[in-house]
N, C-alpha and C. Protein backbone atom coordinates (compact mmCIF):
# COMPACT_ATOMS: atom_id res chain seq x y z
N UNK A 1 3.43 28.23 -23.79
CA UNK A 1 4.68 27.57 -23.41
C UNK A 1 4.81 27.55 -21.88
N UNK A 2 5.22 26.37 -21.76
CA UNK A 2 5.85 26.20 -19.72
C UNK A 2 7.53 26.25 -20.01
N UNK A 3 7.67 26.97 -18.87
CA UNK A 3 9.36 26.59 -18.40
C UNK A 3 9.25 26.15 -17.44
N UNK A 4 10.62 25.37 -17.82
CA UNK A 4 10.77 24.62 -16.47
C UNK A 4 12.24 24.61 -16.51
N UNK A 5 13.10 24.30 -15.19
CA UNK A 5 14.43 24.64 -14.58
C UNK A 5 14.74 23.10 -14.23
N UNK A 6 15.71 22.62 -14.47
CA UNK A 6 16.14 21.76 -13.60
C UNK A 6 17.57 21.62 -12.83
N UNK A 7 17.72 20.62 -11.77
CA UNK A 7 18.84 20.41 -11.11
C UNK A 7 19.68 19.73 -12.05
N UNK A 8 20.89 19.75 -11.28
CA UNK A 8 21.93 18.46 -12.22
C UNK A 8 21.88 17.65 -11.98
N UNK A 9 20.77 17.17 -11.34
CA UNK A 9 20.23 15.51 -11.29
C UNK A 9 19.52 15.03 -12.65
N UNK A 10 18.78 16.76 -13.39
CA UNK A 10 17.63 16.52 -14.09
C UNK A 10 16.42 16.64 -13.83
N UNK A 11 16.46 16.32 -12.28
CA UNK A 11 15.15 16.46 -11.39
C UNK A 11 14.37 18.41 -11.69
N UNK A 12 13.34 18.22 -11.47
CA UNK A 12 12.92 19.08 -12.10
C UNK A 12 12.36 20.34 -10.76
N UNK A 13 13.13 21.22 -10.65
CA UNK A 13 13.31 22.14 -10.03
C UNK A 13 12.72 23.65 -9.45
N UNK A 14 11.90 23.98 -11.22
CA UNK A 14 10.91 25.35 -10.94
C UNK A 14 10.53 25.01 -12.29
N UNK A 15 9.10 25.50 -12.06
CA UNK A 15 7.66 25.19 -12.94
C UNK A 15 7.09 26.70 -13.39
N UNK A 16 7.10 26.84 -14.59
CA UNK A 16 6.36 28.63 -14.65
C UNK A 16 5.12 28.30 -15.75
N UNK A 17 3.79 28.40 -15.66
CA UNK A 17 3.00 28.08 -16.34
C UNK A 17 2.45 29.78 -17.25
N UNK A 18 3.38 30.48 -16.83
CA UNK A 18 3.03 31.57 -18.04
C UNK A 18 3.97 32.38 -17.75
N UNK A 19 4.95 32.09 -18.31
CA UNK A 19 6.53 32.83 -18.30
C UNK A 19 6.43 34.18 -18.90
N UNK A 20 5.76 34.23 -19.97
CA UNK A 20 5.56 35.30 -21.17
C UNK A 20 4.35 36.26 -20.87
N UNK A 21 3.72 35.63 -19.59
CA UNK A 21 2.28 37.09 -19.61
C UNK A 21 2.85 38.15 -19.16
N UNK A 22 2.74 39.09 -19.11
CA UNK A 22 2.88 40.66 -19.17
C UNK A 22 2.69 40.92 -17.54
N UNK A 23 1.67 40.07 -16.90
CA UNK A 23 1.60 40.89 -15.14
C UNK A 23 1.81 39.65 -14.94
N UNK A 24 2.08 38.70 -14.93
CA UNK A 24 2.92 37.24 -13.91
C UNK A 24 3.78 36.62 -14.67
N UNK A 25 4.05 36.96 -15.65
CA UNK A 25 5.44 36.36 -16.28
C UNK A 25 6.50 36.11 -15.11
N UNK A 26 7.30 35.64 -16.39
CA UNK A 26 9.19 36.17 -15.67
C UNK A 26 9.62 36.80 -15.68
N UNK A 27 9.35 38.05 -16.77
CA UNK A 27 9.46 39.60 -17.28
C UNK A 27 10.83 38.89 -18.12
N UNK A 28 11.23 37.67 -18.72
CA UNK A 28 12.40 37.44 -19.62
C UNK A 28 12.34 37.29 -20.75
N UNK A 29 13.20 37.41 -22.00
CA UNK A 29 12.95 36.86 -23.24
C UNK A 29 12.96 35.14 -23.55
N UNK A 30 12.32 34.63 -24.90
CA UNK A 30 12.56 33.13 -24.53
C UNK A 30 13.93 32.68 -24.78
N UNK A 31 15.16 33.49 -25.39
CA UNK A 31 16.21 33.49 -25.30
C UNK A 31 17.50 33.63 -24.43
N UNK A 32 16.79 34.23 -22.93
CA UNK A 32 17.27 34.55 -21.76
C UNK A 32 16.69 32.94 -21.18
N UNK A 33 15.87 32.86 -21.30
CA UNK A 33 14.91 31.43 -20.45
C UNK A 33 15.72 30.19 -20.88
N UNK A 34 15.96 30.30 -22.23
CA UNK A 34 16.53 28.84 -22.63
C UNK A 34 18.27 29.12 -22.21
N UNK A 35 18.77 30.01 -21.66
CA UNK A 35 19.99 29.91 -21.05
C UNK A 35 19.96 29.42 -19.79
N UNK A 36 18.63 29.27 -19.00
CA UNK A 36 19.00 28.65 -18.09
C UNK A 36 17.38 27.30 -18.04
N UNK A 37 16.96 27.36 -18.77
CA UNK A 37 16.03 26.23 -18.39
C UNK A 37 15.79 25.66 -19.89
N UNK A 38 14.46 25.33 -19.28
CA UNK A 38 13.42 25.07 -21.27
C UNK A 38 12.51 25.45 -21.33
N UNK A 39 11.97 25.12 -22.59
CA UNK A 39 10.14 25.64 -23.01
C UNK A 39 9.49 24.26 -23.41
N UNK A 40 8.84 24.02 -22.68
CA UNK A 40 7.73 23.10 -23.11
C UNK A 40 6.49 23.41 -23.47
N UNK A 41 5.61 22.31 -24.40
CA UNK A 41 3.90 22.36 -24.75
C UNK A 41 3.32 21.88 -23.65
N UNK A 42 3.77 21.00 -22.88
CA UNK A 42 2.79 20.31 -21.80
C UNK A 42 4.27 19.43 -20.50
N UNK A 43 3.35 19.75 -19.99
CA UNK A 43 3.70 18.74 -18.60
C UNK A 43 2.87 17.38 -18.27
N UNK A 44 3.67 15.97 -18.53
CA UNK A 44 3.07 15.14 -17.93
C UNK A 44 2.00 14.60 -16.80
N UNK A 45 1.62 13.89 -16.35
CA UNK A 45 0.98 13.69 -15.14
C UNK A 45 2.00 12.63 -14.70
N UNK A 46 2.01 12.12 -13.28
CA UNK A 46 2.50 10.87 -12.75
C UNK A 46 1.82 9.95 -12.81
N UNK A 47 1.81 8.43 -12.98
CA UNK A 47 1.01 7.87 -12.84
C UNK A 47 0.70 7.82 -10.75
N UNK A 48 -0.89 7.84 -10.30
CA UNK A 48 -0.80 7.61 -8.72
C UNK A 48 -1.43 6.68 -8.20
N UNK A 49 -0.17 6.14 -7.60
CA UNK A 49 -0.14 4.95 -6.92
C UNK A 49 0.07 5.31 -5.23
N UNK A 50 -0.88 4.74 -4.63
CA UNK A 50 -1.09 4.81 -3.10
C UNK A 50 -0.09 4.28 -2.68
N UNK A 51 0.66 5.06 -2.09
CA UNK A 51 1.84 4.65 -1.13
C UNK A 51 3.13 5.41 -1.61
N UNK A 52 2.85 5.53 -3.07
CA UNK A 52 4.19 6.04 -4.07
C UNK A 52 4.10 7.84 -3.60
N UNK A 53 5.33 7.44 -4.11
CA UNK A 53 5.95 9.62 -4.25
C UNK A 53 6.06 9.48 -5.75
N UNK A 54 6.21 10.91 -6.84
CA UNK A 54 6.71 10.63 -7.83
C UNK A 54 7.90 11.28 -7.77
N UNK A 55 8.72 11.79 -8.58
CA UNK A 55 9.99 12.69 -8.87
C UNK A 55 10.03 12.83 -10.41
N UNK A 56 9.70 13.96 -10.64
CA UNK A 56 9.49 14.18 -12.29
C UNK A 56 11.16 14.68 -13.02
N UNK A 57 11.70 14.24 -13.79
CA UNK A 57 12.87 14.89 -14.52
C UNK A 57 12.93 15.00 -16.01
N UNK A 58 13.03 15.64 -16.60
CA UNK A 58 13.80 16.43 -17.62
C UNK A 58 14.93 16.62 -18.47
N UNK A 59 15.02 16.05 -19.93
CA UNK A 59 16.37 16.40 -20.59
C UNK A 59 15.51 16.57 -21.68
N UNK A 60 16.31 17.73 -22.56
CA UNK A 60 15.95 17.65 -23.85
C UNK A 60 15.99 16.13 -24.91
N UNK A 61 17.03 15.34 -24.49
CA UNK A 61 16.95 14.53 -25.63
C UNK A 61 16.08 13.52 -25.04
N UNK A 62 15.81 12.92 -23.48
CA UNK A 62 14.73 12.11 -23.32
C UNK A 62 13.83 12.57 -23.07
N UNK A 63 13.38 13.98 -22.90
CA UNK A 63 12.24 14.25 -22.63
C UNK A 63 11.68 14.43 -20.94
N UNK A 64 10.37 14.19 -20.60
CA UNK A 64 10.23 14.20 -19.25
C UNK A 64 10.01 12.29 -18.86
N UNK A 65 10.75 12.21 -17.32
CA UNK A 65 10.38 10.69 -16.97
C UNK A 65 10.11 10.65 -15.35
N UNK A 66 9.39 10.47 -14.87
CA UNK A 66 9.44 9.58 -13.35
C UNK A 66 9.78 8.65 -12.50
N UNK A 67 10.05 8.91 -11.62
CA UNK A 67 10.77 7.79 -10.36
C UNK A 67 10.23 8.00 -9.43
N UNK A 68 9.66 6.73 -9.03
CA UNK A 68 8.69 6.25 -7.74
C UNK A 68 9.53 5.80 -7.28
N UNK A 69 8.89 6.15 -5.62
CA UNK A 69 9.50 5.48 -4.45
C UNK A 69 8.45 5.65 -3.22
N UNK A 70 8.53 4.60 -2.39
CA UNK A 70 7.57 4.31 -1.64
C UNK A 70 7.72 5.32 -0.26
N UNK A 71 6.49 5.75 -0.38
CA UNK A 71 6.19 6.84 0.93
C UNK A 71 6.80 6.28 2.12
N UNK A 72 7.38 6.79 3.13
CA UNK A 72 7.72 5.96 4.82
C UNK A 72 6.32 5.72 5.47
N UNK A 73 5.77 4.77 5.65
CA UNK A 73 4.44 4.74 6.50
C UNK A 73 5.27 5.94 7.67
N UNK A 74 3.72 6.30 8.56
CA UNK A 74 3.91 7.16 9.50
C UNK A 74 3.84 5.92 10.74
N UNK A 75 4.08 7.04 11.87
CA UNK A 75 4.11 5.79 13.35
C UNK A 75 2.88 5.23 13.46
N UNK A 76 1.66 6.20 13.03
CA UNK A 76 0.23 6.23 13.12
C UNK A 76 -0.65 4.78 12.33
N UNK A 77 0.01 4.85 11.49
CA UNK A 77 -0.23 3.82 10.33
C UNK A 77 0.64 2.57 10.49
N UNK A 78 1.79 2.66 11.09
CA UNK A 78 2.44 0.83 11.62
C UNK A 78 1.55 0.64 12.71
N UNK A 79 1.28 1.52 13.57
CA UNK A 79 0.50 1.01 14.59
C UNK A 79 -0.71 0.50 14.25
N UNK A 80 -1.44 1.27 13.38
CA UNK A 80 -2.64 0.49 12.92
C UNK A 80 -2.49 -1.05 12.24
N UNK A 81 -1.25 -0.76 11.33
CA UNK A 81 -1.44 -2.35 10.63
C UNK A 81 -0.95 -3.68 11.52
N UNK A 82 -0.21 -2.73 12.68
CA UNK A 82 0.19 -3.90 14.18
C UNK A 82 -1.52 -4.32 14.56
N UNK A 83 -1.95 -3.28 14.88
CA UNK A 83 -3.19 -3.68 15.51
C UNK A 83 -4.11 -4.50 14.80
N UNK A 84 -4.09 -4.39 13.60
CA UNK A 84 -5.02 -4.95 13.15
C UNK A 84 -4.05 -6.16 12.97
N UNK A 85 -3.47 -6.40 12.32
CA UNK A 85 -2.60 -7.99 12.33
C UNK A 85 -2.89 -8.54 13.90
N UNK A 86 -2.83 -7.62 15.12
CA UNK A 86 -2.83 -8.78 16.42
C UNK A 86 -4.58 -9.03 16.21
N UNK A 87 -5.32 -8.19 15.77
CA UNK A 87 -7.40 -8.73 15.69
C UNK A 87 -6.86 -9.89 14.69
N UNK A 88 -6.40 -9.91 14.06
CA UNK A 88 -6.49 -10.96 12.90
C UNK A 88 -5.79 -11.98 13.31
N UNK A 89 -4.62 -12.18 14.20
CA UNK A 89 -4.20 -13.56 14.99
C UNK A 89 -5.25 -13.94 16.19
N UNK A 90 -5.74 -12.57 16.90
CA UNK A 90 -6.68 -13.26 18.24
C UNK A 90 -7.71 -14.05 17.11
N UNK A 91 -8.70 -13.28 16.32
CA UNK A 91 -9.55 -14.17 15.60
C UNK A 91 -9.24 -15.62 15.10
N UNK A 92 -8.23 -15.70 14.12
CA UNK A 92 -7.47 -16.99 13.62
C UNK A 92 -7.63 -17.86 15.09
N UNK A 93 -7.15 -17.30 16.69
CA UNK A 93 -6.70 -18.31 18.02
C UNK A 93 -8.20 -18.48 18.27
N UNK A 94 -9.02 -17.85 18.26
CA UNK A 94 -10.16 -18.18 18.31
C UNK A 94 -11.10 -19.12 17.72
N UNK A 95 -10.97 -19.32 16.44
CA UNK A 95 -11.38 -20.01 15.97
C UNK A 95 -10.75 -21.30 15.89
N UNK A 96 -9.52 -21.57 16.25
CA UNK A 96 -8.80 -22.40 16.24
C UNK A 96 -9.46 -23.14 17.52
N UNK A 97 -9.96 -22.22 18.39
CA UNK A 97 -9.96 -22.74 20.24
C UNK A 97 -11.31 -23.75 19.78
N UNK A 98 -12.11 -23.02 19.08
CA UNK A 98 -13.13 -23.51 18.54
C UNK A 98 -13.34 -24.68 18.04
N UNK A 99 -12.94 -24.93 16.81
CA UNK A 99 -12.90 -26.35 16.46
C UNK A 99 -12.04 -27.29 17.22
N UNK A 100 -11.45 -27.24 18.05
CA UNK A 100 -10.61 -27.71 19.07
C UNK A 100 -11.58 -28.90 20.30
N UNK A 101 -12.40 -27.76 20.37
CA UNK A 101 -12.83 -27.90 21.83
C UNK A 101 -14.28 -28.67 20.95
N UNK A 102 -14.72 -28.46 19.92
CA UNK A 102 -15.57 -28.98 19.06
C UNK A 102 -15.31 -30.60 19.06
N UNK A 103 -13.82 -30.50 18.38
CA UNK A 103 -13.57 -31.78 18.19
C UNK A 103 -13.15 -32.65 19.83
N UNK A 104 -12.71 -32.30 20.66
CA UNK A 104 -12.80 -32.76 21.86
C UNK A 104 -14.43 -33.22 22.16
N UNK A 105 -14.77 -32.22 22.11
CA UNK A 105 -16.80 -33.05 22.53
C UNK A 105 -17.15 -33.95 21.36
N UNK A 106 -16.87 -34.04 20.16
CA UNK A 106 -16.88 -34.83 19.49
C UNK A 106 -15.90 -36.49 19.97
N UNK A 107 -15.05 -35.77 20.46
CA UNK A 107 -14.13 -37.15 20.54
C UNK A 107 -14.61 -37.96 22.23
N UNK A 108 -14.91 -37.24 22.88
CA UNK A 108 -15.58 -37.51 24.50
C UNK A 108 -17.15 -38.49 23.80
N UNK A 109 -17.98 -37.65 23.30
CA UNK A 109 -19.10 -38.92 23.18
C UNK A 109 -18.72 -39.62 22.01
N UNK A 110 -17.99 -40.06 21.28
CA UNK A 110 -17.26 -41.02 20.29
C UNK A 110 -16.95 -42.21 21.99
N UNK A 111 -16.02 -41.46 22.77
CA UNK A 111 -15.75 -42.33 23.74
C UNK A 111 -16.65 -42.87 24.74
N UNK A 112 -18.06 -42.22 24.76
CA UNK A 112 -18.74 -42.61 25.66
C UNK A 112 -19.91 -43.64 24.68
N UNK A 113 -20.02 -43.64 23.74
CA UNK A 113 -20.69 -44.01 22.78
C UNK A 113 -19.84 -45.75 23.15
N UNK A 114 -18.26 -45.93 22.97
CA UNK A 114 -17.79 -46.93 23.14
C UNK A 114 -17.72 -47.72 24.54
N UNK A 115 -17.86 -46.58 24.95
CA UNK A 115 -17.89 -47.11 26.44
C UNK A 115 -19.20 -48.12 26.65
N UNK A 116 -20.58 -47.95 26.10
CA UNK A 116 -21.50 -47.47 26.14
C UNK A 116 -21.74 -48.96 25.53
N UNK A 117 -20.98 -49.24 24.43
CA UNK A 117 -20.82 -50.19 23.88
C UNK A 117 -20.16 -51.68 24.36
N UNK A 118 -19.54 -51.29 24.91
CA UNK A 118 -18.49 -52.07 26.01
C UNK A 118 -19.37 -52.61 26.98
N UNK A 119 -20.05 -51.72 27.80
CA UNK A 119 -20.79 -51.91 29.13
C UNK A 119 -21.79 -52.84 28.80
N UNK A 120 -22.50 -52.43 27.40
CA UNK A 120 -23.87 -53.47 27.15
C UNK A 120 -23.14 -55.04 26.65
N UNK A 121 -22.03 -54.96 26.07
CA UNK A 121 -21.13 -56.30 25.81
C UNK A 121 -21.10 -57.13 27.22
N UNK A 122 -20.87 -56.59 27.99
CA UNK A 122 -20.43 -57.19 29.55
C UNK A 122 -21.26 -57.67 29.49
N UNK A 123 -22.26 -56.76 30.11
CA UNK A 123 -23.63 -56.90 31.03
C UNK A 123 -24.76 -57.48 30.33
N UNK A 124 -24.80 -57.46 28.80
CA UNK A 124 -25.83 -57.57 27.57
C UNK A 124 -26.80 -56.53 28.11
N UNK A 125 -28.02 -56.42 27.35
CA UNK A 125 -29.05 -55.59 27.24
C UNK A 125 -28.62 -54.15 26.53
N UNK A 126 -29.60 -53.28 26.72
CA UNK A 126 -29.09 -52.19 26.69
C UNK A 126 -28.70 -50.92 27.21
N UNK A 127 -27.98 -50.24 27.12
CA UNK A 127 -27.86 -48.99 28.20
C UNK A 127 -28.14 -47.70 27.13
N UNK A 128 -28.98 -46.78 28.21
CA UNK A 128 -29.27 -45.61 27.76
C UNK A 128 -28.43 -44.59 27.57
């Protein structure tokens, strides 16, 4: 058997995984124990989710349940996901500069190509 204690939230308060052994007990009866807590066969797990906290609680008639809530990132960790979001806009401006300046030299001999075209119209023959 486990005892366990809870607040008057339900929230679950003190954990004894061998109430009844003889050298680490509680030194109580299970009749003293259930005046102020319970006896359980097992303790749940939380489900874990990266980023989550759990909060385990307790009633006899529902049993045990959990409530997640999301960890506070640290200063350490906004700063990182700043930093990396500004690598990930310089890259995006970069590549942007890129096809930019791509399509500009594309659009310059498009224009010299016409030009090119123009000049041999005038003059006839051809130009190199």
């Amino acid at each position: 058997m486990i005892f366990i204690k809870t607040l008057e939230n339900n929230s679950i308060d003190f954990i004894h995984y061998m109430p009844f052994d003889p050298v680490n007990g509680m030194g109580k009866t299970e009749e003293e124990l259930l005046q102020v807590g319970f006896l359980v066969e097992e303790i749940p797990e939380p489900e874990q989710t990266e980023g989550m906290s759990s909060m385990m609680f307790y009633t006899a008639m529902n049993g045990f349940w959990f409530d997640y809530e999301e960890i506070p990132k640290t200063p350490e960790q906004i700063q990182i996901e700043k930093v990396t979001e500004l690598q990930t806009d310089l890259l995006n401006t970069k590549l942007a500069m890129a096809e930019l300046v791509e399509q500009q030299q594309a659009d310059n001999l498009n224009s010299q190509l016409a030009l090119a075209e123009v000049i041999e119209s005038i003059i006839g023959g051809t130009v190199a």
